[in-house]
PDB file of N, CA and C in Angstrom:
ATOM      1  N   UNK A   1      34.465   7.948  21.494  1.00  0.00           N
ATOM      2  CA  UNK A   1      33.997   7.386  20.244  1.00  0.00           C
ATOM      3  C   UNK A   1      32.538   7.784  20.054  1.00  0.00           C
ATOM      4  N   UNK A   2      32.158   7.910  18.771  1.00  0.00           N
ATOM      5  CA  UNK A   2      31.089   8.654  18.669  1.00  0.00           C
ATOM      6  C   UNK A   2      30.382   7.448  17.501  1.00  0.00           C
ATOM      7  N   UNK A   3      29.004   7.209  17.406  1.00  0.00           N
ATOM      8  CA  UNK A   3      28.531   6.534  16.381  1.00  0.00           C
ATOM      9  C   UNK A   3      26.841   7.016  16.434  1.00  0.00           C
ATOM     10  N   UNK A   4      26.433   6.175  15.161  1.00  0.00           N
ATOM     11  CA  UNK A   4      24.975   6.200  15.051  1.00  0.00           C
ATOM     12  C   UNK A   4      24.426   4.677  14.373  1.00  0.00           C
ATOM     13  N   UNK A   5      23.661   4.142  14.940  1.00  0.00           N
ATOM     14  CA  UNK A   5      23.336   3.368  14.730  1.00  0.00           C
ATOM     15  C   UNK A   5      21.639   3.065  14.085  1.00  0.00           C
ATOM     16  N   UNK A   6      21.313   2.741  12.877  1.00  0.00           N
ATOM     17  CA  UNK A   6      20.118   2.875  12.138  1.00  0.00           C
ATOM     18  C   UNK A   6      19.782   1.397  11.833  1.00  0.00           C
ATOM     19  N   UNK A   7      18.659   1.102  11.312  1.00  0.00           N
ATOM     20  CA  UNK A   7      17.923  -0.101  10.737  1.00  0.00           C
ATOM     21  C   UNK A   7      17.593   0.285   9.494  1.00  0.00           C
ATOM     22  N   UNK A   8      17.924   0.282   8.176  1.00  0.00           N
ATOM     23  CA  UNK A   8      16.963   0.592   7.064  1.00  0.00           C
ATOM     24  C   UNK A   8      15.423   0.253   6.942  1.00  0.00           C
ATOM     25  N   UNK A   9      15.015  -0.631   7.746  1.00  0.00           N
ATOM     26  CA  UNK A   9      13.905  -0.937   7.560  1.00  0.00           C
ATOM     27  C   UNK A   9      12.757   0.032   8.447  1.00  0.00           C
ATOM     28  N   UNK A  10      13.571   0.487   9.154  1.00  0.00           N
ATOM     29  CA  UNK A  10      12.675   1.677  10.134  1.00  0.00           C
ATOM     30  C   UNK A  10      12.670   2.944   9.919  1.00  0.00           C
ATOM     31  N   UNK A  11      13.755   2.829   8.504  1.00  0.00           N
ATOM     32  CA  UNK A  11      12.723   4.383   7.594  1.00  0.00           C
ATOM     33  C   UNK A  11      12.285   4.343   6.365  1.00  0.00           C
ATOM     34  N   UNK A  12      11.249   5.451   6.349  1.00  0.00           N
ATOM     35  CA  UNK A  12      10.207   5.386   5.586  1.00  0.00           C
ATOM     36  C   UNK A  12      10.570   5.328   4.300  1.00  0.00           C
ATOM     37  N   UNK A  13      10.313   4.768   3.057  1.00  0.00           N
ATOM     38  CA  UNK A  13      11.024   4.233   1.843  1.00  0.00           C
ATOM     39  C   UNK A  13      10.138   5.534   1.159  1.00  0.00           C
ATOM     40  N   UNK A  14      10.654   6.165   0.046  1.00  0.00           N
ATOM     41  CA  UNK A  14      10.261   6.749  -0.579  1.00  0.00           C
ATOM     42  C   UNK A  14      10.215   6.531  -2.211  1.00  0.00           C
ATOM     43  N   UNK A  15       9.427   6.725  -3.365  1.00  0.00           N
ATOM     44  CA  UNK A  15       9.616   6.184  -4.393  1.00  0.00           C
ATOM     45  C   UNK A  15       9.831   4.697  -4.383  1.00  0.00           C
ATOM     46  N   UNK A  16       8.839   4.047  -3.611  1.00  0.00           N
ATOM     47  CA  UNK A  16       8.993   2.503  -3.568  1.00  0.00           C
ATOM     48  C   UNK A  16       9.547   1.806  -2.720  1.00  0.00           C
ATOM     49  N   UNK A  17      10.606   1.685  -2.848  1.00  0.00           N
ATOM     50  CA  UNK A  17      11.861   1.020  -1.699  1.00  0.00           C
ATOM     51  C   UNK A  17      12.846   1.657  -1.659  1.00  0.00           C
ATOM     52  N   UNK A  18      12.995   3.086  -1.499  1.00  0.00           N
ATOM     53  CA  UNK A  18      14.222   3.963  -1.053  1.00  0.00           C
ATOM     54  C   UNK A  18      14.079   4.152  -0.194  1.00  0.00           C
ATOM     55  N   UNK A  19      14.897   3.555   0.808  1.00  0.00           N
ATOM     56  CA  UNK A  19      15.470   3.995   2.355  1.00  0.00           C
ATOM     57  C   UNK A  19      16.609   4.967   2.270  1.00  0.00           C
ATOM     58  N   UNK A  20      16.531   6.069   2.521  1.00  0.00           N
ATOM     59  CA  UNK A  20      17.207   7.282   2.478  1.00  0.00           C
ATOM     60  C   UNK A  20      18.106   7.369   4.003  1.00  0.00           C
ATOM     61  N   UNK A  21      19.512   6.732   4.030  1.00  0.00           N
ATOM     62  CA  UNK A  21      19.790   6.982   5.847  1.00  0.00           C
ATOM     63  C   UNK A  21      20.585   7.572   6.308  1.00  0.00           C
ATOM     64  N   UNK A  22      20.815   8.837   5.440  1.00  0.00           N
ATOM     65  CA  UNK A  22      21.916   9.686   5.766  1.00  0.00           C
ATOM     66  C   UNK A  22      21.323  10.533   6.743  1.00  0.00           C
ATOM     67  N   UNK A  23      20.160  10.945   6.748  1.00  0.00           N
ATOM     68  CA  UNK A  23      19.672  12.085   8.087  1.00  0.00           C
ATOM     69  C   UNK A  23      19.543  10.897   9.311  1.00  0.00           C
ATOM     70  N   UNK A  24      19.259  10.310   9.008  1.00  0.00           N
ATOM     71  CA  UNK A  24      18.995   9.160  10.066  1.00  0.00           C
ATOM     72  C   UNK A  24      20.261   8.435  10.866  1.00  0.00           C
ATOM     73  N   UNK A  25      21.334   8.560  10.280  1.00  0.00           N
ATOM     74  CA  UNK A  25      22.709   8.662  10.377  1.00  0.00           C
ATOM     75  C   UNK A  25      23.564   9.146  11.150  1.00  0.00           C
ATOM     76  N   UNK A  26      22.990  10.708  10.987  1.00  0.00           N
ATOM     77  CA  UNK A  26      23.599  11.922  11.150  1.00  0.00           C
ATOM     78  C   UNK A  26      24.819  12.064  10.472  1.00  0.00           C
ATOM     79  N   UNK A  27      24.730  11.972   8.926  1.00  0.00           N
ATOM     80  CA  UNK A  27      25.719  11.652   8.598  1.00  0.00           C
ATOM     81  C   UNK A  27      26.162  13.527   7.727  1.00  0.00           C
ATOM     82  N   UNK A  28      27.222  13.335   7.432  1.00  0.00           N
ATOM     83  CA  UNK A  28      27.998  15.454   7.442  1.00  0.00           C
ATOM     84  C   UNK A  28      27.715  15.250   5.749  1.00  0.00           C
ATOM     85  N   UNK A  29      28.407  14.243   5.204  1.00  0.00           N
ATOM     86  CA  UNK A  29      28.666  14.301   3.758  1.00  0.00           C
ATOM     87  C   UNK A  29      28.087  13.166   3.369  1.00  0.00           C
ATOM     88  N   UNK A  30      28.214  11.713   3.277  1.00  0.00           N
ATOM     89  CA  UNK A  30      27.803  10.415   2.983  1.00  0.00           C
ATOM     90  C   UNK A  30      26.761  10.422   3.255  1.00  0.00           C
ATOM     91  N   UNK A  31      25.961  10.385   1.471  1.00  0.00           N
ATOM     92  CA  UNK A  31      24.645   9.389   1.744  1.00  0.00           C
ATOM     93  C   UNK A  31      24.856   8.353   1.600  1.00  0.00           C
ATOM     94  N   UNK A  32      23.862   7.893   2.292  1.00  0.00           N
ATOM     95  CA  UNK A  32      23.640   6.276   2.062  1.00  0.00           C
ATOM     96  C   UNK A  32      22.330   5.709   2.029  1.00  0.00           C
ATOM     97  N   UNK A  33      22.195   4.433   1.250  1.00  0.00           N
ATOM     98  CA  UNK A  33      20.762   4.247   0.896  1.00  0.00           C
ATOM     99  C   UNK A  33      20.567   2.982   0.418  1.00  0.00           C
ATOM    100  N   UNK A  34      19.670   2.280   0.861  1.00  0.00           N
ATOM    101  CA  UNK A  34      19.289   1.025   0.704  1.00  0.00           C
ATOM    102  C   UNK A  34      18.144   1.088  -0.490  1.00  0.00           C
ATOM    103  N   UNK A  35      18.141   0.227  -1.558  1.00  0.00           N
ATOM    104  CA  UNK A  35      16.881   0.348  -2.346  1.00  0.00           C
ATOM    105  C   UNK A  35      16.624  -1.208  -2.452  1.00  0.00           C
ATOM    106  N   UNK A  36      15.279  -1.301  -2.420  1.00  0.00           N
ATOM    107  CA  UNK A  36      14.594  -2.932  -2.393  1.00  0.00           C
ATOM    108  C   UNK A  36      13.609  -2.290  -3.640  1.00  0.00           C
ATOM    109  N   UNK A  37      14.206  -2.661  -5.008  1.00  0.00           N
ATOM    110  CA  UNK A  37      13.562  -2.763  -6.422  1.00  0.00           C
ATOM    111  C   UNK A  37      12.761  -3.938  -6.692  1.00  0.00           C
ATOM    112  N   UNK A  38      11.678  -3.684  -7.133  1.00  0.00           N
ATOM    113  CA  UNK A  38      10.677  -4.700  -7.561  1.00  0.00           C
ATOM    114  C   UNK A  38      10.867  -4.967  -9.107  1.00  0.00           C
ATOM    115  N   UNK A  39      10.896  -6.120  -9.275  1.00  0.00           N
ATOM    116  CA  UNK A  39      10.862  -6.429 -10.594  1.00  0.00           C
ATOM    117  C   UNK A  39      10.842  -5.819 -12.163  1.00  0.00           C
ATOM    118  N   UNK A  40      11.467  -5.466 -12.693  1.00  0.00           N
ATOM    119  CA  UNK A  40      11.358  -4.523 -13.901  1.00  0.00           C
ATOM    120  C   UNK A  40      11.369  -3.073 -13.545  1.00  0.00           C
ATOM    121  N   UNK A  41      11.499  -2.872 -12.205  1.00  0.00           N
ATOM    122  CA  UNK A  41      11.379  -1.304 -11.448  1.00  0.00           C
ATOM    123  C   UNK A  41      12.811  -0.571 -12.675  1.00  0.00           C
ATOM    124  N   UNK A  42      12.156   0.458 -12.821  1.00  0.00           N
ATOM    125  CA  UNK A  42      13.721   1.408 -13.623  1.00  0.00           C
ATOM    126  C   UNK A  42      13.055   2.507 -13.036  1.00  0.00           C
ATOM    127  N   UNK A  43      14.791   3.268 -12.579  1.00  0.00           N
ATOM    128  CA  UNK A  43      15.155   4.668 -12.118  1.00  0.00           C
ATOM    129  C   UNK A  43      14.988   5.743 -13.009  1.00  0.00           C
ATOM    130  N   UNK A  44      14.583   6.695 -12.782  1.00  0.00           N
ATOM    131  CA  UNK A  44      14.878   8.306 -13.726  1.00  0.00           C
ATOM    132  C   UNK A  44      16.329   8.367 -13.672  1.00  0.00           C
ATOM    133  N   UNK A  45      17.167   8.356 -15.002  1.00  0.00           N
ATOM    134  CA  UNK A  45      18.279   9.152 -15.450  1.00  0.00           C
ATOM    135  C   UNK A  45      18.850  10.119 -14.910  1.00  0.00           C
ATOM    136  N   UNK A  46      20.006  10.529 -14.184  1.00  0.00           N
ATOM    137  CA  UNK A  46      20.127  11.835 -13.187  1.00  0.00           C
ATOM    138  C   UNK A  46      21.834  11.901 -13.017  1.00  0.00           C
ATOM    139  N   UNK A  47      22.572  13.184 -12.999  1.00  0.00           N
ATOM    140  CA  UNK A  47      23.485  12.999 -12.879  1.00  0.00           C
ATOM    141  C   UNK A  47      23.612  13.614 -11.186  1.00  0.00           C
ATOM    142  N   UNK A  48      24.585  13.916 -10.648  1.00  0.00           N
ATOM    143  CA  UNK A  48      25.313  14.517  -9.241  1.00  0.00           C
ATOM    144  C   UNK A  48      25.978  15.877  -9.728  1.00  0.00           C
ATOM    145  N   UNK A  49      25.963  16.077 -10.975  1.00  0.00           N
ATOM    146  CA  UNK A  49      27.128  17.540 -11.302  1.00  0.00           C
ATOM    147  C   UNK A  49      27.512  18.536 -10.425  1.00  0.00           C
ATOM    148  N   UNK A  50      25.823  19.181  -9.633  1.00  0.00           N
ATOM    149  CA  UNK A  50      25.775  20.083  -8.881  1.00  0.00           C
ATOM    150  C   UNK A  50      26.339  20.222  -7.789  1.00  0.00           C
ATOM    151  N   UNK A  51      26.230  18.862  -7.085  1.00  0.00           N
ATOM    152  CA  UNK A  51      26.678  18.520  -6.090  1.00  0.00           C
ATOM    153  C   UNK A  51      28.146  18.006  -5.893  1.00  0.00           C
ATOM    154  N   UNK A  52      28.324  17.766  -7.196  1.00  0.00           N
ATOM    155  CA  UNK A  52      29.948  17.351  -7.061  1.00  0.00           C
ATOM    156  C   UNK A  52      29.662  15.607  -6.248  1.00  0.00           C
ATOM    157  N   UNK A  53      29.000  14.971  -6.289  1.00  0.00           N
ATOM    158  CA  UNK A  53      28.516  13.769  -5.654  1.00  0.00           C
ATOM    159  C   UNK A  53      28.984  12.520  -6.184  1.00  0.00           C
ATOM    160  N   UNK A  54      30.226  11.987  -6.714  1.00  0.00           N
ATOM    161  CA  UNK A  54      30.180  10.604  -6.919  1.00  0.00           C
ATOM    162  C   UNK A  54      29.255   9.863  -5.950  1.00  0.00           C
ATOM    163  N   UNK A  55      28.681   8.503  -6.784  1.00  0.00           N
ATOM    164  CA  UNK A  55      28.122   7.549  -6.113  1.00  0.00           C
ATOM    165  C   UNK A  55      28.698   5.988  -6.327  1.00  0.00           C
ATOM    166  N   UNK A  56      28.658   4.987  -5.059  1.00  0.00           N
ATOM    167  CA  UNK A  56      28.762   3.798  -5.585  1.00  0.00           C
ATOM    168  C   UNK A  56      27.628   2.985  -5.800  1.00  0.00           C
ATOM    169  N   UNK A  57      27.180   2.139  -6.419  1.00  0.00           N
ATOM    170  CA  UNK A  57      26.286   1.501  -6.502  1.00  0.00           C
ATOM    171  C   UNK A  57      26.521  -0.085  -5.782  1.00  0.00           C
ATOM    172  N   UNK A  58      26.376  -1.151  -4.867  1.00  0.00           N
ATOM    173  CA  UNK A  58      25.970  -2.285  -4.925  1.00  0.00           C
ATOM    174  C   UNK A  58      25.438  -2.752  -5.152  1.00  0.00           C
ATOM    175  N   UNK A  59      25.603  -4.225  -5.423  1.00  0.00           N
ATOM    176  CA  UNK A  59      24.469  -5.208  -5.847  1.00  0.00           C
ATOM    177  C   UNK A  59      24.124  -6.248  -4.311  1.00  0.00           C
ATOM    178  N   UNK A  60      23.436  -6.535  -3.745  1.00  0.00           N
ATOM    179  CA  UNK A  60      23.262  -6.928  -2.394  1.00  0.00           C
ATOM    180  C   UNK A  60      22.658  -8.236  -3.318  1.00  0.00           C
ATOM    181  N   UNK A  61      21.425  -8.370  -3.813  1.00  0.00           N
ATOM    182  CA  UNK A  61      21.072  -9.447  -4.534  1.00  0.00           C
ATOM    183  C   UNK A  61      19.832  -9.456  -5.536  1.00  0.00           C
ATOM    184  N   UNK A  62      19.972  -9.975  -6.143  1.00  0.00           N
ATOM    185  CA  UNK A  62      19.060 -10.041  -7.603  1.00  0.00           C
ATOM    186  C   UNK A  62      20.196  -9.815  -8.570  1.00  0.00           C
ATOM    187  N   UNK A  63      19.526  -9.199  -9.760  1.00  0.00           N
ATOM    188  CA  UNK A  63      19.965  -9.094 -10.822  1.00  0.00           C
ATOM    189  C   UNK A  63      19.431  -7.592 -11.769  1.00  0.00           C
ATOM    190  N   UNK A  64      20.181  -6.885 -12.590  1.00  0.00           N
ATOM    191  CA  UNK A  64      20.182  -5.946 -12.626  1.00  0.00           C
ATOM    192  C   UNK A  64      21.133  -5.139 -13.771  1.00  0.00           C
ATOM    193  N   UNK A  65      20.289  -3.744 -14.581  1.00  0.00           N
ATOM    194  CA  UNK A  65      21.637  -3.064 -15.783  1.00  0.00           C
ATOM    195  C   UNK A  65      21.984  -1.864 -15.298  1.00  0.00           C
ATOM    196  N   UNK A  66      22.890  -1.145 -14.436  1.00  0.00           N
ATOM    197  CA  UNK A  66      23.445   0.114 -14.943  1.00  0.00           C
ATOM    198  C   UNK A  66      23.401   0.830 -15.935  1.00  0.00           C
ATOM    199  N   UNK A  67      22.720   1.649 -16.292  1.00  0.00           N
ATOM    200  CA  UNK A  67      23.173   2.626 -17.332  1.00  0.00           C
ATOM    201  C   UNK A  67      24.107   4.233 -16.944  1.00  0.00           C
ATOM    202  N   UNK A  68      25.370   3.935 -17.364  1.00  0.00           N
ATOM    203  CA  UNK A  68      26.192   4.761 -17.696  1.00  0.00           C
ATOM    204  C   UNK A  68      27.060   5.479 -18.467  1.00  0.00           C
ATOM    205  N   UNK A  69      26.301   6.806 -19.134  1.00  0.00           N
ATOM    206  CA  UNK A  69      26.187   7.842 -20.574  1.00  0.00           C
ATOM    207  C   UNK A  69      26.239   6.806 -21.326  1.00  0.00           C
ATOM    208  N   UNK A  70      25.084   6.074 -21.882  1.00  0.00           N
ATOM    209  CA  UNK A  70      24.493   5.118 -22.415  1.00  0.00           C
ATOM    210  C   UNK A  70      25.366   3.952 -22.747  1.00  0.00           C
ATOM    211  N   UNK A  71      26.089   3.659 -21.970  1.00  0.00           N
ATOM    212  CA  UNK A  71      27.010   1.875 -21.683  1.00  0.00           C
ATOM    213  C   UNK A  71      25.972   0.895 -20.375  1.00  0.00           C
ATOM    214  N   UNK A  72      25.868   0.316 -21.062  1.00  0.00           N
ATOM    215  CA  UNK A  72      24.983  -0.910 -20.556  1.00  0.00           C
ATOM    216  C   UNK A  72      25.819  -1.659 -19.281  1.00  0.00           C
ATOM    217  N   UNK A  73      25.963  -1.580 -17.869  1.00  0.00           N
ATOM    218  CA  UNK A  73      26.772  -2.530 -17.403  1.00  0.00           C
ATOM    219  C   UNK A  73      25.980  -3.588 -16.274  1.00  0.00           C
ATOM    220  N   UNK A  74      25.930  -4.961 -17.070  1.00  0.00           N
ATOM    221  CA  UNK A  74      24.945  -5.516 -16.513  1.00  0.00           C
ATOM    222  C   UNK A  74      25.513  -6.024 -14.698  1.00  0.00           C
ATOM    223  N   UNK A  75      24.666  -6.362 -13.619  1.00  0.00           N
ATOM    224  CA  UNK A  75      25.335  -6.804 -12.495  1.00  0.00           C
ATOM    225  C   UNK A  75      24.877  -7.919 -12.148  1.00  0.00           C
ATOM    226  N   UNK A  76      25.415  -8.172 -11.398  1.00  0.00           N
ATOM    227  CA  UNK A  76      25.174  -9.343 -10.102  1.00  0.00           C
ATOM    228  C   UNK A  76      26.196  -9.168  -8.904  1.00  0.00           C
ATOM    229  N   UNK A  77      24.918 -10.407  -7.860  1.00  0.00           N
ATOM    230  CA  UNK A  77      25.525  -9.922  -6.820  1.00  0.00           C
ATOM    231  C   UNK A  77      26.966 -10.028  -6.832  1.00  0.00           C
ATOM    232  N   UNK A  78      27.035  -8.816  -5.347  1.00  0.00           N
ATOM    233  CA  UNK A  78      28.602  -8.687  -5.150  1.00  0.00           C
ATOM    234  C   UNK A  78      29.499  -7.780  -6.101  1.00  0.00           C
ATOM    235  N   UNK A  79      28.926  -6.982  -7.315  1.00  0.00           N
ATOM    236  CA  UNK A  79      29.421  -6.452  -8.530  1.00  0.00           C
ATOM    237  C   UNK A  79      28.962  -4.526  -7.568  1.00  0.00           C
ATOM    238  N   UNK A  80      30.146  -4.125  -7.677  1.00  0.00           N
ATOM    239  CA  UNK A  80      30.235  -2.468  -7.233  1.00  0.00           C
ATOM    240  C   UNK A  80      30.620  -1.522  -8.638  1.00  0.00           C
ATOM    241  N   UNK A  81      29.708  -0.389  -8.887  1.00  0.00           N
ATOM    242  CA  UNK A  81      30.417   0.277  -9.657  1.00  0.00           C
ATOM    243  C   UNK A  81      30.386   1.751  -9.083  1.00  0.00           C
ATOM    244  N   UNK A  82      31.192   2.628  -9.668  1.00  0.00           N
ATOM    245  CA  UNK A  82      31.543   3.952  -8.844  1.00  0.00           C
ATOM    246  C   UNK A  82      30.783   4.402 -10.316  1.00  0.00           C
ATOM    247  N   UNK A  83      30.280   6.092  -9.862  1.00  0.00           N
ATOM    248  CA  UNK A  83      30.200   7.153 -11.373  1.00  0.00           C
ATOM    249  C   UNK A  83      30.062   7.658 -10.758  1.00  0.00           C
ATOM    250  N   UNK A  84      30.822   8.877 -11.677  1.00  0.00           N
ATOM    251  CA  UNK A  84      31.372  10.000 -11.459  1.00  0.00           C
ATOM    252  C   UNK A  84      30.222  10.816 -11.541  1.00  0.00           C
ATOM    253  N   UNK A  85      30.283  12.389 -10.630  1.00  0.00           N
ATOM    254  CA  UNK A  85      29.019  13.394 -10.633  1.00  0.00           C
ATOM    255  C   UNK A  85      28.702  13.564 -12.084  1.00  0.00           C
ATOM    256  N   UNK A  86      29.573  13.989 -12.748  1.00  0.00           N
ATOM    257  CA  UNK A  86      29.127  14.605 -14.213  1.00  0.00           C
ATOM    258  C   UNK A  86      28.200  13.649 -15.154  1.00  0.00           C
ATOM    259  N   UNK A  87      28.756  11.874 -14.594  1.00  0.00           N
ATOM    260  CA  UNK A  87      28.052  11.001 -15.736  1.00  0.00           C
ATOM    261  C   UNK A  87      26.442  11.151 -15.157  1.00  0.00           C
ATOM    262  N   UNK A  88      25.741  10.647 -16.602  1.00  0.00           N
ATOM    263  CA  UNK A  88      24.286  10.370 -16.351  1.00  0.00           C
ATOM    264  C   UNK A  88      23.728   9.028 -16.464  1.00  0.00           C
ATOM    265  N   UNK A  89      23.100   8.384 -14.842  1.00  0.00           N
ATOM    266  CA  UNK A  89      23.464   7.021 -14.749  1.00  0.00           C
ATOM    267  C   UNK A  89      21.612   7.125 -14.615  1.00  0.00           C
ATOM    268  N   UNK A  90      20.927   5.536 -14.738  1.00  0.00           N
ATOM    269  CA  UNK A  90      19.946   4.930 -14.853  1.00  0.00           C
ATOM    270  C   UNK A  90      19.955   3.293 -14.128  1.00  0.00           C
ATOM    271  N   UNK A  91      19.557   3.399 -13.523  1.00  0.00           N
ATOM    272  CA  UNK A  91      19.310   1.662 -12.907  1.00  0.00           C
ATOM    273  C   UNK A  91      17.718   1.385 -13.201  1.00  0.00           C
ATOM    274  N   UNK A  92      18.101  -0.236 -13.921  1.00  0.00           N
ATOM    275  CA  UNK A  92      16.938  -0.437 -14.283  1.00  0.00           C
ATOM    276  C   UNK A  92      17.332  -2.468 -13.594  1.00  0.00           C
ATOM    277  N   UNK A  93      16.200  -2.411 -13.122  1.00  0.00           N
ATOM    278  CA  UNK A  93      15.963  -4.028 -12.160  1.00  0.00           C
ATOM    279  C   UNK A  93      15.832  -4.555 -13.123  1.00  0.00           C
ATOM    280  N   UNK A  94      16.016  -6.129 -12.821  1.00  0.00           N
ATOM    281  CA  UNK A  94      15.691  -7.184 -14.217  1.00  0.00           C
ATOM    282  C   UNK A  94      14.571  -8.323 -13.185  1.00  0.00           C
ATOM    283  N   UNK A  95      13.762  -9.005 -13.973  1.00  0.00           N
ATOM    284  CA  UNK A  95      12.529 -10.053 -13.531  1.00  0.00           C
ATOM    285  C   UNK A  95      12.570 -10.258 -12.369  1.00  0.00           C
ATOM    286  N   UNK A  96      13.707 -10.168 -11.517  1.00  0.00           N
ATOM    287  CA  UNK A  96      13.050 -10.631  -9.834  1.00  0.00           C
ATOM    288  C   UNK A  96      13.278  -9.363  -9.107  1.00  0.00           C
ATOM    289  N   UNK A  97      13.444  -9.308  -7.692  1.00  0.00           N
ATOM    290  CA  UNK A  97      13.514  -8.342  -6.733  1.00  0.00           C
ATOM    291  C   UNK A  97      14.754  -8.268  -6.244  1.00  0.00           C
ATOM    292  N   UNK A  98      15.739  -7.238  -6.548  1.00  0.00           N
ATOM    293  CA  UNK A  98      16.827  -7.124  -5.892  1.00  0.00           C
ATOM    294  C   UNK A  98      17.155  -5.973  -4.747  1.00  0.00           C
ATOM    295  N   UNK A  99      18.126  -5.928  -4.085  1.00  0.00           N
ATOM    296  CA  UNK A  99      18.232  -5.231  -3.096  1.00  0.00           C
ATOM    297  C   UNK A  99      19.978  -4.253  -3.240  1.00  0.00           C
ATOM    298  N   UNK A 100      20.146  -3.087  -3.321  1.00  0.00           N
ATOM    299  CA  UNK A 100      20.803  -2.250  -3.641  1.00  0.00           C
ATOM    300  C   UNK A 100      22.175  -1.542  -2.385  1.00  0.00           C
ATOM    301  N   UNK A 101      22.641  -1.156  -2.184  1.00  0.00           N
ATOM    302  CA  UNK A 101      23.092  -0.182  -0.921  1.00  0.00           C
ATOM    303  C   UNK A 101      23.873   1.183  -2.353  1.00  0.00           C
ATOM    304  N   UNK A 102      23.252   2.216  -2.185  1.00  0.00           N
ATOM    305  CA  UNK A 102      23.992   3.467  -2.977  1.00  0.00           C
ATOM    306  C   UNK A 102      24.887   4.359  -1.791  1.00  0.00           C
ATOM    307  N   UNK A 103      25.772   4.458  -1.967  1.00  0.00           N
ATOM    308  CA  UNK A 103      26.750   5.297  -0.913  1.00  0.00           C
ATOM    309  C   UNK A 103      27.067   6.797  -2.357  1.00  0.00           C
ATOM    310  N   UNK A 104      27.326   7.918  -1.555  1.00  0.00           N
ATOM    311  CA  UNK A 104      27.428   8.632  -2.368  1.00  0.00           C
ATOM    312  C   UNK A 104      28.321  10.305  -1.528  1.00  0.00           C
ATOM    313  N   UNK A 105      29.423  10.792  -2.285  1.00  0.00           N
ATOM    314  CA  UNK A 105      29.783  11.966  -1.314  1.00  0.00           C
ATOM    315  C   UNK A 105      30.555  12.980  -2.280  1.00  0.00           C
ATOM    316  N   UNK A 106      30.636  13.706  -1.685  1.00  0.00           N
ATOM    317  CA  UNK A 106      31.484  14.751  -2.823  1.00  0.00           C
ATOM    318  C   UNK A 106      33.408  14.412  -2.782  1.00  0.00           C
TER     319      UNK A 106
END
């Protein structure tokens, strides 16, 4: 049996609170990624096309809108949504601090 075992909190967050832990992982295809959004924090717009990359999004806790090819889908915790590489998605935080997990693979 083979594994890897990581802490999100023991890598370095980039763009704020992106914990990036797929190298950290050692992972072949699956990213994965923890984001701790601050209040009113919103994402740059971006699709996966290139990559052929669906992603899922969680909601771990706070509160929070998806934007997907401009459909509004608001969350809370415990609320998962999948999009597809081609769509062009946006996460934008709402008044408090929520906490994210993005999984993502071709």
């Amino acid at each position: 049996m083979s594994y890897t075992k990581a802490n999100y909190e023991d890598v370095d967050a980039v763009g704020g609170g992106l914990h990036f832990l797929r190298d950290e992982l050692d992972c072949v295809e699956l990213g994965f990624s923890v984001l701790e959004a601050d209040p009113d924090w919103s994402g740059k717009p971006h699709d996966h096309a290139e990559q052929g990359h669906e992603e899922v999004y969680y909601l771990v806790s706070g509160g929070a809108t998806l934007v997907v090819e401009d459909k509004e889908l608001d969350l809370e915790p415990g609320d998962a949504v999948r999009v597809s590489p081609e769509d062009t998605r946006e996460l934008r935080n709402g008044p408090e601090e929520s906490t994210f997990v993005i999984a993502g693979a071709p």
